[in-house]
PDB file of N, CA and C in Angstrom:
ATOM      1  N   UNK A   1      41.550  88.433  86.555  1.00  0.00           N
ATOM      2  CA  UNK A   1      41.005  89.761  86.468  1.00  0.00           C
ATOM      3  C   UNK A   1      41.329  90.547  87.733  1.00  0.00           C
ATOM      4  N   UNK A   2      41.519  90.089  88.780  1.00  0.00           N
ATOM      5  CA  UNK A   2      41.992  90.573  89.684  1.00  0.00           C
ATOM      6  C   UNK A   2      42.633  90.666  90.157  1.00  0.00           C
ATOM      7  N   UNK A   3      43.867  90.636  89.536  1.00  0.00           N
ATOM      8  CA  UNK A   3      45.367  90.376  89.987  1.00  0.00           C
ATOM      9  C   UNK A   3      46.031  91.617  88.522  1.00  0.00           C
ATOM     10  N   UNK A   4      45.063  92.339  87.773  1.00  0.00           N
ATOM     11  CA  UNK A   4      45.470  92.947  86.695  1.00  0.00           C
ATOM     12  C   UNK A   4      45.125  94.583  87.132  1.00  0.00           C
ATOM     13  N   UNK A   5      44.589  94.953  88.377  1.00  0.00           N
ATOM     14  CA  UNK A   5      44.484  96.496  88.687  1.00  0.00           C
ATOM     15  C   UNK A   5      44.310  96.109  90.073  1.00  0.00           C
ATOM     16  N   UNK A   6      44.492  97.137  90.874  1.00  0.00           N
ATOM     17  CA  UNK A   6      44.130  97.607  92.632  1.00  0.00           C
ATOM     18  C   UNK A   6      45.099  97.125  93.362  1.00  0.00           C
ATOM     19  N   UNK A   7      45.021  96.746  94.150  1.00  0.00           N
ATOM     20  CA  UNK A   7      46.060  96.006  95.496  1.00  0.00           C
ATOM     21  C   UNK A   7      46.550  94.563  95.130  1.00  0.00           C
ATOM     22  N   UNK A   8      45.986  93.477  93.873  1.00  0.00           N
ATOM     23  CA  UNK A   8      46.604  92.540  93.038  1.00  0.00           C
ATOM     24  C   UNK A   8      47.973  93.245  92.398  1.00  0.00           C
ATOM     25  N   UNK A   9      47.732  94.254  91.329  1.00  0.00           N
ATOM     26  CA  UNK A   9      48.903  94.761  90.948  1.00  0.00           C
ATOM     27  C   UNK A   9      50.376  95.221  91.926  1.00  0.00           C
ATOM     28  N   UNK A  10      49.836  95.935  92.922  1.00  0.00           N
ATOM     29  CA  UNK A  10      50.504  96.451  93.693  1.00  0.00           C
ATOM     30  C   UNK A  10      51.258  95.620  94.421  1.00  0.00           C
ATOM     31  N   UNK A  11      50.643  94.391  94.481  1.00  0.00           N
ATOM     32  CA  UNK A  11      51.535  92.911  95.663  1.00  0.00           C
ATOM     33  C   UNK A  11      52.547  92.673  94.315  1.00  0.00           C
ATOM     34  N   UNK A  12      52.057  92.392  93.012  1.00  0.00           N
ATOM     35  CA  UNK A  12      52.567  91.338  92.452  1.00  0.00           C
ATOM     36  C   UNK A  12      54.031  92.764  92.030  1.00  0.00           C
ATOM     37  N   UNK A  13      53.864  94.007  91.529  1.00  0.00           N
ATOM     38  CA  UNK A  13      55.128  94.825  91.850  1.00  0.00           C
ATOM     39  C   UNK A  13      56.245  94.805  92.913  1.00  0.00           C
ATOM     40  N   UNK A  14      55.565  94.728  94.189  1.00  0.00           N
ATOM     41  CA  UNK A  14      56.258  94.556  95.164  1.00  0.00           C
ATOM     42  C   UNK A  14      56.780  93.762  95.213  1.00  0.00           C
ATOM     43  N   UNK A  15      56.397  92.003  95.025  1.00  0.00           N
ATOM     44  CA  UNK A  15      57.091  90.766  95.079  1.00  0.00           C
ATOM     45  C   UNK A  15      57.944  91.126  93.684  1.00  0.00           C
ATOM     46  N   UNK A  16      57.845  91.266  92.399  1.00  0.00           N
ATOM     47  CA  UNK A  16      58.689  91.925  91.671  1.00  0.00           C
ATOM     48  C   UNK A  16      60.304  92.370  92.065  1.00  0.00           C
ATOM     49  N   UNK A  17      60.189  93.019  92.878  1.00  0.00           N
ATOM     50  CA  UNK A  17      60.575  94.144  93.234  1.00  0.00           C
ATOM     51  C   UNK A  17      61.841  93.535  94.278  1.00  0.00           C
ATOM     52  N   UNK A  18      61.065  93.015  95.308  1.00  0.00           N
ATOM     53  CA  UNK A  18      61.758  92.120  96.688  1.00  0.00           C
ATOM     54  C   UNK A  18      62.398  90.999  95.964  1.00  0.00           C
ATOM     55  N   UNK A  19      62.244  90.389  94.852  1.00  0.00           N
ATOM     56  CA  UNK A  19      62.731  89.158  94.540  1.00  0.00           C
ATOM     57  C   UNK A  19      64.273  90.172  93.308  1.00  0.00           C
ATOM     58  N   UNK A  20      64.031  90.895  92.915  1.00  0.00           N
ATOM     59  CA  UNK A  20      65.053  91.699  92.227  1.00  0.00           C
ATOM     60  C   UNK A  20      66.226  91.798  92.751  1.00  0.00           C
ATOM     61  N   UNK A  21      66.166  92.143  94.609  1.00  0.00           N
ATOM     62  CA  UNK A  21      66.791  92.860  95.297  1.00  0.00           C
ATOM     63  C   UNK A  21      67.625  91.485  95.870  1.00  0.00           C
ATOM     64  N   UNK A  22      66.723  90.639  96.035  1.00  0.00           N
ATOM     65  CA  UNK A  22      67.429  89.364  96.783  1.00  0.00           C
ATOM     66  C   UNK A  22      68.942  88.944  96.552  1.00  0.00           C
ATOM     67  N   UNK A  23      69.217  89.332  94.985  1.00  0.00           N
ATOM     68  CA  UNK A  23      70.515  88.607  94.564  1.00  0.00           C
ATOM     69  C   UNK A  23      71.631  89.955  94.908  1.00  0.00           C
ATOM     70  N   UNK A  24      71.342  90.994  95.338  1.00  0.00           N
ATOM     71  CA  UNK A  24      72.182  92.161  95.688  1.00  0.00           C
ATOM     72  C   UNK A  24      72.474  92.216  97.138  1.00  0.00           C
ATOM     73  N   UNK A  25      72.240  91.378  98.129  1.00  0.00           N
ATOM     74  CA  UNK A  25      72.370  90.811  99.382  1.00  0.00           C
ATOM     75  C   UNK A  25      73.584  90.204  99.537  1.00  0.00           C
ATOM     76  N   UNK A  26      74.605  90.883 100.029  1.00  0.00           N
ATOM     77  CA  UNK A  26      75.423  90.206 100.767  1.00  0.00           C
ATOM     78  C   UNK A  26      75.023  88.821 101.891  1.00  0.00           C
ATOM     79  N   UNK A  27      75.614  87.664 101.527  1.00  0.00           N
ATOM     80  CA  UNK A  27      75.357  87.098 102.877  1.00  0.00           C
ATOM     81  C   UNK A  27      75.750  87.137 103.860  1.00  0.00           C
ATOM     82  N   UNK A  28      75.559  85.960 104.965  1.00  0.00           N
ATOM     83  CA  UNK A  28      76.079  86.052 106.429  1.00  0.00           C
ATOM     84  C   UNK A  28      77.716  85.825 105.910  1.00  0.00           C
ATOM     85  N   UNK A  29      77.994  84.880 105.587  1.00  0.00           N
ATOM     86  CA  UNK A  29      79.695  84.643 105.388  1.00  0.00           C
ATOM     87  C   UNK A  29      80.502  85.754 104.569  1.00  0.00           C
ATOM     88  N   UNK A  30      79.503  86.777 103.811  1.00  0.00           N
ATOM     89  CA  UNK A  30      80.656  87.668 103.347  1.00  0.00           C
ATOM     90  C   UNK A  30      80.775  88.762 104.099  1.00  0.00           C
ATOM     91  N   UNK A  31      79.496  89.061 104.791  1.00  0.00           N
ATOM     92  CA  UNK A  31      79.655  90.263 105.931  1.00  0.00           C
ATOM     93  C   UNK A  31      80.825  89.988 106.938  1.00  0.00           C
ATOM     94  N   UNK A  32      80.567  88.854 107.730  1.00  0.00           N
ATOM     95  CA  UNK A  32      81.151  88.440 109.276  1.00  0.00           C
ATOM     96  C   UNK A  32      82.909  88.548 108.634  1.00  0.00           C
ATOM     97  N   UNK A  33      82.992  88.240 107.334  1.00  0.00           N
ATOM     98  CA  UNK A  33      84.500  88.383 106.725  1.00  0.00           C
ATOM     99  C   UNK A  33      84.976  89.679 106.486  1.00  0.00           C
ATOM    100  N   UNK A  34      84.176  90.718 106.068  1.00  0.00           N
ATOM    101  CA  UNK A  34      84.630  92.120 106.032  1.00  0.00           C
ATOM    102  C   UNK A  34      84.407  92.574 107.179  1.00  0.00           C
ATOM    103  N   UNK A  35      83.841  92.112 108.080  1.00  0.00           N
ATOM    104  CA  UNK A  35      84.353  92.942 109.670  1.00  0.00           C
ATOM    105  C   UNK A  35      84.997  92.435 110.322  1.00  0.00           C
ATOM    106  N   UNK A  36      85.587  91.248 110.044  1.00  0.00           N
ATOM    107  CA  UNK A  36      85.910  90.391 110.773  1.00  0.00           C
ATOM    108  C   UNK A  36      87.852  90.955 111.126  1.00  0.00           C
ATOM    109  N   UNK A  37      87.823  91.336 112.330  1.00  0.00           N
ATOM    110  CA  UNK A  37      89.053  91.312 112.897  1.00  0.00           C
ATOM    111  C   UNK A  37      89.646  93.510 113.347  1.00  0.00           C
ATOM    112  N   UNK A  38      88.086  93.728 113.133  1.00  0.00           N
ATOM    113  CA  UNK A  38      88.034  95.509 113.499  1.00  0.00           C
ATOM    114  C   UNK A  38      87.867  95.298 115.158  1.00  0.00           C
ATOM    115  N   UNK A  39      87.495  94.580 115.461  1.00  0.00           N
ATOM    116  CA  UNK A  39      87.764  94.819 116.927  1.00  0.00           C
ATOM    117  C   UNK A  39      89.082  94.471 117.538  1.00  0.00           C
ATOM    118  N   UNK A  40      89.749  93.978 116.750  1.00  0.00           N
ATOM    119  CA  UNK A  40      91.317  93.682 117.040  1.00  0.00           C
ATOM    120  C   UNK A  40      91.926  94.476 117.746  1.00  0.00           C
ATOM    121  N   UNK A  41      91.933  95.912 117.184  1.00  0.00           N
ATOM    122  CA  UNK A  41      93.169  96.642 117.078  1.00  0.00           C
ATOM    123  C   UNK A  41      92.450  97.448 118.199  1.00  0.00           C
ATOM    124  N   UNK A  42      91.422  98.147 118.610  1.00  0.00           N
ATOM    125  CA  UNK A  42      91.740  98.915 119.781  1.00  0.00           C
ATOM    126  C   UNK A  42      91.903 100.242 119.344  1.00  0.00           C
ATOM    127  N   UNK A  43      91.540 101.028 120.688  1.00  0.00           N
ATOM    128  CA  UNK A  43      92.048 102.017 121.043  1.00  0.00           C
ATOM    129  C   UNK A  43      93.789 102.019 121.989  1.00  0.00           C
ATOM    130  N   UNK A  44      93.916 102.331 121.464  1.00  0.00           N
ATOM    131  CA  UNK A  44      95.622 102.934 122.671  1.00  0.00           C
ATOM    132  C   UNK A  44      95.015 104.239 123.215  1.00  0.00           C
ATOM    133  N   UNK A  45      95.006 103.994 125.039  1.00  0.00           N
ATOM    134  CA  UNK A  45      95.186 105.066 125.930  1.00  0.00           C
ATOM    135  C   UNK A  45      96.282 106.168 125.663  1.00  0.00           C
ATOM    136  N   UNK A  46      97.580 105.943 124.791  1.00  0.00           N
ATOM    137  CA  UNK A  46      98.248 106.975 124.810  1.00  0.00           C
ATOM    138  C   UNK A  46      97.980 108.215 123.961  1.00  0.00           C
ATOM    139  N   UNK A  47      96.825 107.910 123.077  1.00  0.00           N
ATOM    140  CA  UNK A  47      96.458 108.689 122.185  1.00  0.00           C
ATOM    141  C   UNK A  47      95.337 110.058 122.379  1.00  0.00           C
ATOM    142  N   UNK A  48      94.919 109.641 123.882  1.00  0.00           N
ATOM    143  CA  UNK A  48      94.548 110.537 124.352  1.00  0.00           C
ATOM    144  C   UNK A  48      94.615 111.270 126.110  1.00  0.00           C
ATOM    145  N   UNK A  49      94.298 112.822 125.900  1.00  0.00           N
ATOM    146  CA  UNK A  49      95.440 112.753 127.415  1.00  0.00           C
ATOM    147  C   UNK A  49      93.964 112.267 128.534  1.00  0.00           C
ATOM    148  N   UNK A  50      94.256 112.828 129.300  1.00  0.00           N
ATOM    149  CA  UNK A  50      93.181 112.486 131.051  1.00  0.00           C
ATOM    150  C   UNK A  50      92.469 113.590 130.631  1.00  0.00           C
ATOM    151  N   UNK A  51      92.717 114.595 130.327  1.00  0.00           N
ATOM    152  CA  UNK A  51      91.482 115.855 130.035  1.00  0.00           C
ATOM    153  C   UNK A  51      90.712 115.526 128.904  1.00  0.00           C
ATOM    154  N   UNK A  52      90.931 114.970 127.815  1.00  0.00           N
ATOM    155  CA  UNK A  52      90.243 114.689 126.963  1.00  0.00           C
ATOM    156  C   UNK A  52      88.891 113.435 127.107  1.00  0.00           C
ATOM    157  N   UNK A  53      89.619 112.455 128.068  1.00  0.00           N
ATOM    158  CA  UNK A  53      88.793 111.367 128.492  1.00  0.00           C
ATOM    159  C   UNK A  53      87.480 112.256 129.583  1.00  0.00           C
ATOM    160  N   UNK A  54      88.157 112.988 130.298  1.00  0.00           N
ATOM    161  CA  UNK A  54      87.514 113.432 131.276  1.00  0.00           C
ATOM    162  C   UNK A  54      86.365 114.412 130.565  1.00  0.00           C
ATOM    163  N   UNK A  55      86.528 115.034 129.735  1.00  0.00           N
ATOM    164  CA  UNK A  55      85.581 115.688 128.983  1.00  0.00           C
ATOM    165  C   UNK A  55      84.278 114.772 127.918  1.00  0.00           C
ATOM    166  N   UNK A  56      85.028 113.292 127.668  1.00  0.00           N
ATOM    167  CA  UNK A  56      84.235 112.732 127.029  1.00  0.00           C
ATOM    168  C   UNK A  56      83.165 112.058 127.799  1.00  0.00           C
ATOM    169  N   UNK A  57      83.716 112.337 128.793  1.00  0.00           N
ATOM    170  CA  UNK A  57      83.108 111.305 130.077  1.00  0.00           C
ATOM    171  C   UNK A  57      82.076 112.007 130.576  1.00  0.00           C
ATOM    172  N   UNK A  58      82.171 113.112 130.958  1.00  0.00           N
ATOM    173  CA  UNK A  58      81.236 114.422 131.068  1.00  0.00           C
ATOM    174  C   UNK A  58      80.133 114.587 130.255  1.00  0.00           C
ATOM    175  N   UNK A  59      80.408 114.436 128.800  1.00  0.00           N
ATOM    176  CA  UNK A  59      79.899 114.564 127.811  1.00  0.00           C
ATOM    177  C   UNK A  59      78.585 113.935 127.966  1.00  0.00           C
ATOM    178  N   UNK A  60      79.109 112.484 128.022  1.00  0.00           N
ATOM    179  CA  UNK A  60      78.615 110.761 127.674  1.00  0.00           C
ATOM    180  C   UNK A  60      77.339 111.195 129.104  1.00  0.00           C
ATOM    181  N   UNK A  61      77.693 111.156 130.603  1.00  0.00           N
ATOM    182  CA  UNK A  61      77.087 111.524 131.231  1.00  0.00           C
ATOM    183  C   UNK A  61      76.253 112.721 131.169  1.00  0.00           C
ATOM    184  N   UNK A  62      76.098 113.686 130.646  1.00  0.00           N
ATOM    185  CA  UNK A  62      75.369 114.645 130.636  1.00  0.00           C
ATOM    186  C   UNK A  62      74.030 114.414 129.543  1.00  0.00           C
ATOM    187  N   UNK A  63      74.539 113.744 128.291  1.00  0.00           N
ATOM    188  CA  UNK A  63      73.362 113.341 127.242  1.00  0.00           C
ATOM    189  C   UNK A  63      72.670 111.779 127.974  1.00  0.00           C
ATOM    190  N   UNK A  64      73.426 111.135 128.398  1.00  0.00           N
ATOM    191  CA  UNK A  64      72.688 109.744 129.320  1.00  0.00           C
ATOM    192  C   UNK A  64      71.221 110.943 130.373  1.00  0.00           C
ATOM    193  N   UNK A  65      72.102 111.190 130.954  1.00  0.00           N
ATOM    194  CA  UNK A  65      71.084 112.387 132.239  1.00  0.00           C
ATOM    195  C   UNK A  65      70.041 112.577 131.364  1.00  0.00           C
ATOM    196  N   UNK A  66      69.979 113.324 130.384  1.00  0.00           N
ATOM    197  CA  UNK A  66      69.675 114.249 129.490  1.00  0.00           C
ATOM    198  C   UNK A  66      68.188 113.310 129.077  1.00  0.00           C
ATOM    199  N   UNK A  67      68.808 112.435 128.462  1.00  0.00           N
ATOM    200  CA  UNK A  67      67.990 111.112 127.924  1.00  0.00           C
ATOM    201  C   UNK A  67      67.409 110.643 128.885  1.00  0.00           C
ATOM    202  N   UNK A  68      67.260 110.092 130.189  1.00  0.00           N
ATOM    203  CA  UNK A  68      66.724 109.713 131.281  1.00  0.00           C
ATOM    204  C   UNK A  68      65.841 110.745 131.794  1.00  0.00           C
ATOM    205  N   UNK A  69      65.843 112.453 131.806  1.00  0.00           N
ATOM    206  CA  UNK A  69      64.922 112.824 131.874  1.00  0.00           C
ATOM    207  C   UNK A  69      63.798 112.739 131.041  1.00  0.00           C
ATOM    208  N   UNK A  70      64.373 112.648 129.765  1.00  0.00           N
ATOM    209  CA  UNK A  70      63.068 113.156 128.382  1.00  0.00           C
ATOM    210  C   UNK A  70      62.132 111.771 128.555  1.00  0.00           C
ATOM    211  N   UNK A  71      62.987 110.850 128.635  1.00  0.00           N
ATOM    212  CA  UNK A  71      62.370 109.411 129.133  1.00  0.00           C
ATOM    213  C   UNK A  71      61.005 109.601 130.198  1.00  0.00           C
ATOM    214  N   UNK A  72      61.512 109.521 131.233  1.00  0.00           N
ATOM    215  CA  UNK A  72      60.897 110.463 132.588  1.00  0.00           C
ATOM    216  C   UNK A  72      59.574 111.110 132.209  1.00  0.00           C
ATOM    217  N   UNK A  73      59.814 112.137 131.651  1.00  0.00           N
ATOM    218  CA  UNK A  73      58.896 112.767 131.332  1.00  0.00           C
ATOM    219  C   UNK A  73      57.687 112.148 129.907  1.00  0.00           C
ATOM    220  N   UNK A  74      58.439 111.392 128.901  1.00  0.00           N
ATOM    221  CA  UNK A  74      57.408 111.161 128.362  1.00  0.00           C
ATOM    222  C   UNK A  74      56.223 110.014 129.047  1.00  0.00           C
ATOM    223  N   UNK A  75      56.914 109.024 129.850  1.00  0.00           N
ATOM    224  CA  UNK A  75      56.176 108.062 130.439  1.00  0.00           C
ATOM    225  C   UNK A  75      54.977 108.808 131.391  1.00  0.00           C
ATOM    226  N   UNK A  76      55.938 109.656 132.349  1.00  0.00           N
ATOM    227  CA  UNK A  76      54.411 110.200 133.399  1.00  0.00           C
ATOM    228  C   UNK A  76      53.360 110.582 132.736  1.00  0.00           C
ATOM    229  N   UNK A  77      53.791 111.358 131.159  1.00  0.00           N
ATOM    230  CA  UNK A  77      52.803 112.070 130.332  1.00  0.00           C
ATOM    231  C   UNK A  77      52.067 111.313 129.702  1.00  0.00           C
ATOM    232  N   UNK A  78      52.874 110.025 129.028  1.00  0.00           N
ATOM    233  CA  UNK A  78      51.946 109.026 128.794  1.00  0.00           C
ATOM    234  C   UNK A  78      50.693 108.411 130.022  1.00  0.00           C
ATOM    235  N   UNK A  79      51.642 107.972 130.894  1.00  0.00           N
ATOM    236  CA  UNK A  79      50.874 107.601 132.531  1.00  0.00           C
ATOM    237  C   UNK A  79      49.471 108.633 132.823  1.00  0.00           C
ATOM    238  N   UNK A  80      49.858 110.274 132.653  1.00  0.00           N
ATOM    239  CA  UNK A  80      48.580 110.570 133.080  1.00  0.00           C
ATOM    240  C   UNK A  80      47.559 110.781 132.007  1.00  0.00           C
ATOM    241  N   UNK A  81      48.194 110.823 130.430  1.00  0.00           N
ATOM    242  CA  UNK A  81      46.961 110.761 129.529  1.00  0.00           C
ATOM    243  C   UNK A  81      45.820 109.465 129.993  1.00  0.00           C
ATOM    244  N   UNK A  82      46.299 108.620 129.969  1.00  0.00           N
ATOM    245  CA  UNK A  82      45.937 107.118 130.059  1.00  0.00           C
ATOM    246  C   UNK A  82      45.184 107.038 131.550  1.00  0.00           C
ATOM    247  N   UNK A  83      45.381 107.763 132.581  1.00  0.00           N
ATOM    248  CA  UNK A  83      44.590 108.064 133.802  1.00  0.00           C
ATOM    249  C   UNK A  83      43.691 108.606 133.568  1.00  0.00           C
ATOM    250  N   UNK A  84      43.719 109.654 132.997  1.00  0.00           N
ATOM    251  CA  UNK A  84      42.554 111.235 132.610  1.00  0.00           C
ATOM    252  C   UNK A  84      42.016 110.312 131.771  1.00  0.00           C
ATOM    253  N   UNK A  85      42.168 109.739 130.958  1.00  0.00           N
ATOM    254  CA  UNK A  85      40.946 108.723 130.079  1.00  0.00           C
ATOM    255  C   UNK A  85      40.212 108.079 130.738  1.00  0.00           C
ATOM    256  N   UNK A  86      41.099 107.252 131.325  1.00  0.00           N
ATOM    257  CA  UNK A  86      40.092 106.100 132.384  1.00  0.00           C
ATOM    258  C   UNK A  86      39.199 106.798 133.066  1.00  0.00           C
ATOM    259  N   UNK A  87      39.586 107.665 133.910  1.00  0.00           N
ATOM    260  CA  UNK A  87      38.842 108.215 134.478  1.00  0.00           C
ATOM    261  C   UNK A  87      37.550 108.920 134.042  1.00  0.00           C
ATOM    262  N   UNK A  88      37.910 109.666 132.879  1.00  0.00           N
ATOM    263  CA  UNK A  88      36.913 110.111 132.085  1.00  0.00           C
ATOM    264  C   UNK A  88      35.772 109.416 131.920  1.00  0.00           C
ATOM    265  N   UNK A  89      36.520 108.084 131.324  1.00  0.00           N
ATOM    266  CA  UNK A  89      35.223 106.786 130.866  1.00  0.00           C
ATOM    267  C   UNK A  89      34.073 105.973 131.670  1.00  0.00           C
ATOM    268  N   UNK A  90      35.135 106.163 133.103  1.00  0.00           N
ATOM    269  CA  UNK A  90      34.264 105.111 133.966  1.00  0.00           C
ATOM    270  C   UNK A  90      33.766 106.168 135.068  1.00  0.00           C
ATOM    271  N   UNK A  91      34.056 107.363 135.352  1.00  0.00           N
ATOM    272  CA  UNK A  91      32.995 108.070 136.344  1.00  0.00           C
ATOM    273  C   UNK A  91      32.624 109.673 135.348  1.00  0.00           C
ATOM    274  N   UNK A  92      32.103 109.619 134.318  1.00  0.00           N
ATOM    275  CA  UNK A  92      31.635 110.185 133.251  1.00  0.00           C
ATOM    276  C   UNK A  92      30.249 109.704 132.532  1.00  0.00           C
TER     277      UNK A  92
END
């Protein structure tokens, strides 16, 4: 009786559901075989000039920066919510 409405039904759909999907899973040996040998080939340096690298490089560095501030900033903000609480709690 309880496995026929509420959160019974809802598991036994889900396991349903997850056991459906199981046989549409590639495994480990057919994946590692379709990628297997893309790192081979490389880039060739001749394909691009020194200005182009130099711009990607710029690029790469400016969103890293970029990211290290937002970082930065969410932690202190985290850091002083989490101060202003404490504080709140224990001389309040």
């Amino acid at each position: 009786m309880a496995f026929g409405f509420g959160p019974g039904s809802d598991m036994i759909k889900s396991y349903q559901s997850n056991r459906k999907q199981l046989g549409k899973k590639k495994s480990l040996k057919e994946t590692s075989k379709q990628y297997k040998g893309m790192h081979q080939e490389g880039i060739r340096s001749d394909d691009f000039s020194e200005e182009d690298i130099f711009q990607f490089k710029n690029a790469f560095r400016e969103k890293a920066a970029k990211e290290r501030k937002q970082n930065r900033l969410l932690f202190i903000t985290a850091f002083l919510f989490v101060f202003v609480v404490f504080y709140w709690v224990l001389f309040t």
